[in-house]
C-alpha atoms as a PDB file:
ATOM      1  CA  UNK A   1     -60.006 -79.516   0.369  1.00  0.00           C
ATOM      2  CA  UNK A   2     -61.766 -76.659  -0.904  1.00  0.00           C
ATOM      3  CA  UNK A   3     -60.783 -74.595   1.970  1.00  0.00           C
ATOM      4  CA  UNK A   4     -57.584 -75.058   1.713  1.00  0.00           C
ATOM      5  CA  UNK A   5     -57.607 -74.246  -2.252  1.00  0.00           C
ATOM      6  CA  UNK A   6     -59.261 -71.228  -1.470  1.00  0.00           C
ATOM      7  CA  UNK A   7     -56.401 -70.223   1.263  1.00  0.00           C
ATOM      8  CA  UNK A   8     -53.607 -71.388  -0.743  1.00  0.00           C
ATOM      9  CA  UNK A   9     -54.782 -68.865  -3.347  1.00  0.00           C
ATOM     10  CA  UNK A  10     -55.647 -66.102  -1.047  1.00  0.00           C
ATOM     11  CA  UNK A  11     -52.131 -66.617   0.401  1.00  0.00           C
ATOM     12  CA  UNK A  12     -50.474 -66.572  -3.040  1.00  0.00           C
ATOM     13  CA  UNK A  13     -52.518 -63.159  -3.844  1.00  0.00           C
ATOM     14  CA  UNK A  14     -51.252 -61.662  -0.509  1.00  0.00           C
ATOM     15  CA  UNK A  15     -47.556 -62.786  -1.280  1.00  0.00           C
ATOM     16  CA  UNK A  16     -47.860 -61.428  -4.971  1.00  0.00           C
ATOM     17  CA  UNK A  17     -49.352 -57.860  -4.026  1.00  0.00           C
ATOM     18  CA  UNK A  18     -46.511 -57.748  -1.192  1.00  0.00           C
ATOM     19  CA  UNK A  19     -43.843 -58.281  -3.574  1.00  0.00           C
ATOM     20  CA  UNK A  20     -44.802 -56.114  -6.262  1.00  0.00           C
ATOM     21  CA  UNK A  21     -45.220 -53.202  -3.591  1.00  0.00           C
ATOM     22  CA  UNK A  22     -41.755 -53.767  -2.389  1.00  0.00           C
ATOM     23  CA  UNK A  23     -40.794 -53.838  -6.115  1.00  0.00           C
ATOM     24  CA  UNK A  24     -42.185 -50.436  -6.649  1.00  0.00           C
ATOM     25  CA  UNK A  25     -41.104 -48.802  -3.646  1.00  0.00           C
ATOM     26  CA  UNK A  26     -37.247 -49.440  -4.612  1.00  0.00           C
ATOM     27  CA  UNK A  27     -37.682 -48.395  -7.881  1.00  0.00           C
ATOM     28  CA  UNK A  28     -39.058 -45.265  -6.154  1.00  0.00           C
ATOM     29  CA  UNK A  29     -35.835 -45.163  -4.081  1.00  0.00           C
ATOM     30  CA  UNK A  30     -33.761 -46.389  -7.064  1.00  0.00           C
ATOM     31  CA  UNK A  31     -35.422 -43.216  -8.841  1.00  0.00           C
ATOM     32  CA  UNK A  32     -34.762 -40.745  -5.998  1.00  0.00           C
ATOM     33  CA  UNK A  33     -31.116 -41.698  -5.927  1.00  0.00           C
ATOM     34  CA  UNK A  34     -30.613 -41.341  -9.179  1.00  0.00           C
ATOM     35  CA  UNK A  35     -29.597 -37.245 -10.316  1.00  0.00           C
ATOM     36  CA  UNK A  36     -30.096 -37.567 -14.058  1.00  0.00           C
ATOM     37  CA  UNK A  37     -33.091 -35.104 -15.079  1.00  0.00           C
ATOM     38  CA  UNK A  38     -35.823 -37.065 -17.309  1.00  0.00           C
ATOM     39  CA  UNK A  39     -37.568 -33.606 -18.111  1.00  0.00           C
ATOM     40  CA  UNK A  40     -35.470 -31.499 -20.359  1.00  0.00           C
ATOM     41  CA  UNK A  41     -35.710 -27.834 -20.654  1.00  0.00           C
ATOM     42  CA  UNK A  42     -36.539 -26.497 -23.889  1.00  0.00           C
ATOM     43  CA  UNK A  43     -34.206 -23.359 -23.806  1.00  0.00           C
ATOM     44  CA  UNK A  44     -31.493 -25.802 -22.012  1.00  0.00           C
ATOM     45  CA  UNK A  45     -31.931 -27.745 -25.423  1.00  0.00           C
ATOM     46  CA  UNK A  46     -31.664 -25.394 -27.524  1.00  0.00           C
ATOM     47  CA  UNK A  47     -28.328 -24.025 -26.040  1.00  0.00           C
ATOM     48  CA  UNK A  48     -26.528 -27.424 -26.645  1.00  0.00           C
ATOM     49  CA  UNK A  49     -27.010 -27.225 -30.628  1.00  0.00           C
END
């Protein structure tokens, strides 16, 4: 009974890290495909006023 505790757990682990990494890695794609600059340029700024 222990045993199979122990794999049930380990299994749940496995299927948690293997979800989040898939999570990330389209974000990463979702990020990639996405054109919108997050860093603005200062003098870029400064010309839009």
């Amino acid at each position: 009974m222990k045993f199979f505790r122990r794999f049930l757990a380990t299994m749940t682990l496995v299927l948690l890290a293997f979800k989040a990494v898939v999570a990330f890695l389209s974000w990463v794609e979702k990020q990639e495909e996405s054109e919108t600059d997050a860093w603005v340029d200062e003098e870029e700024f400064e010309d839009h006023k």
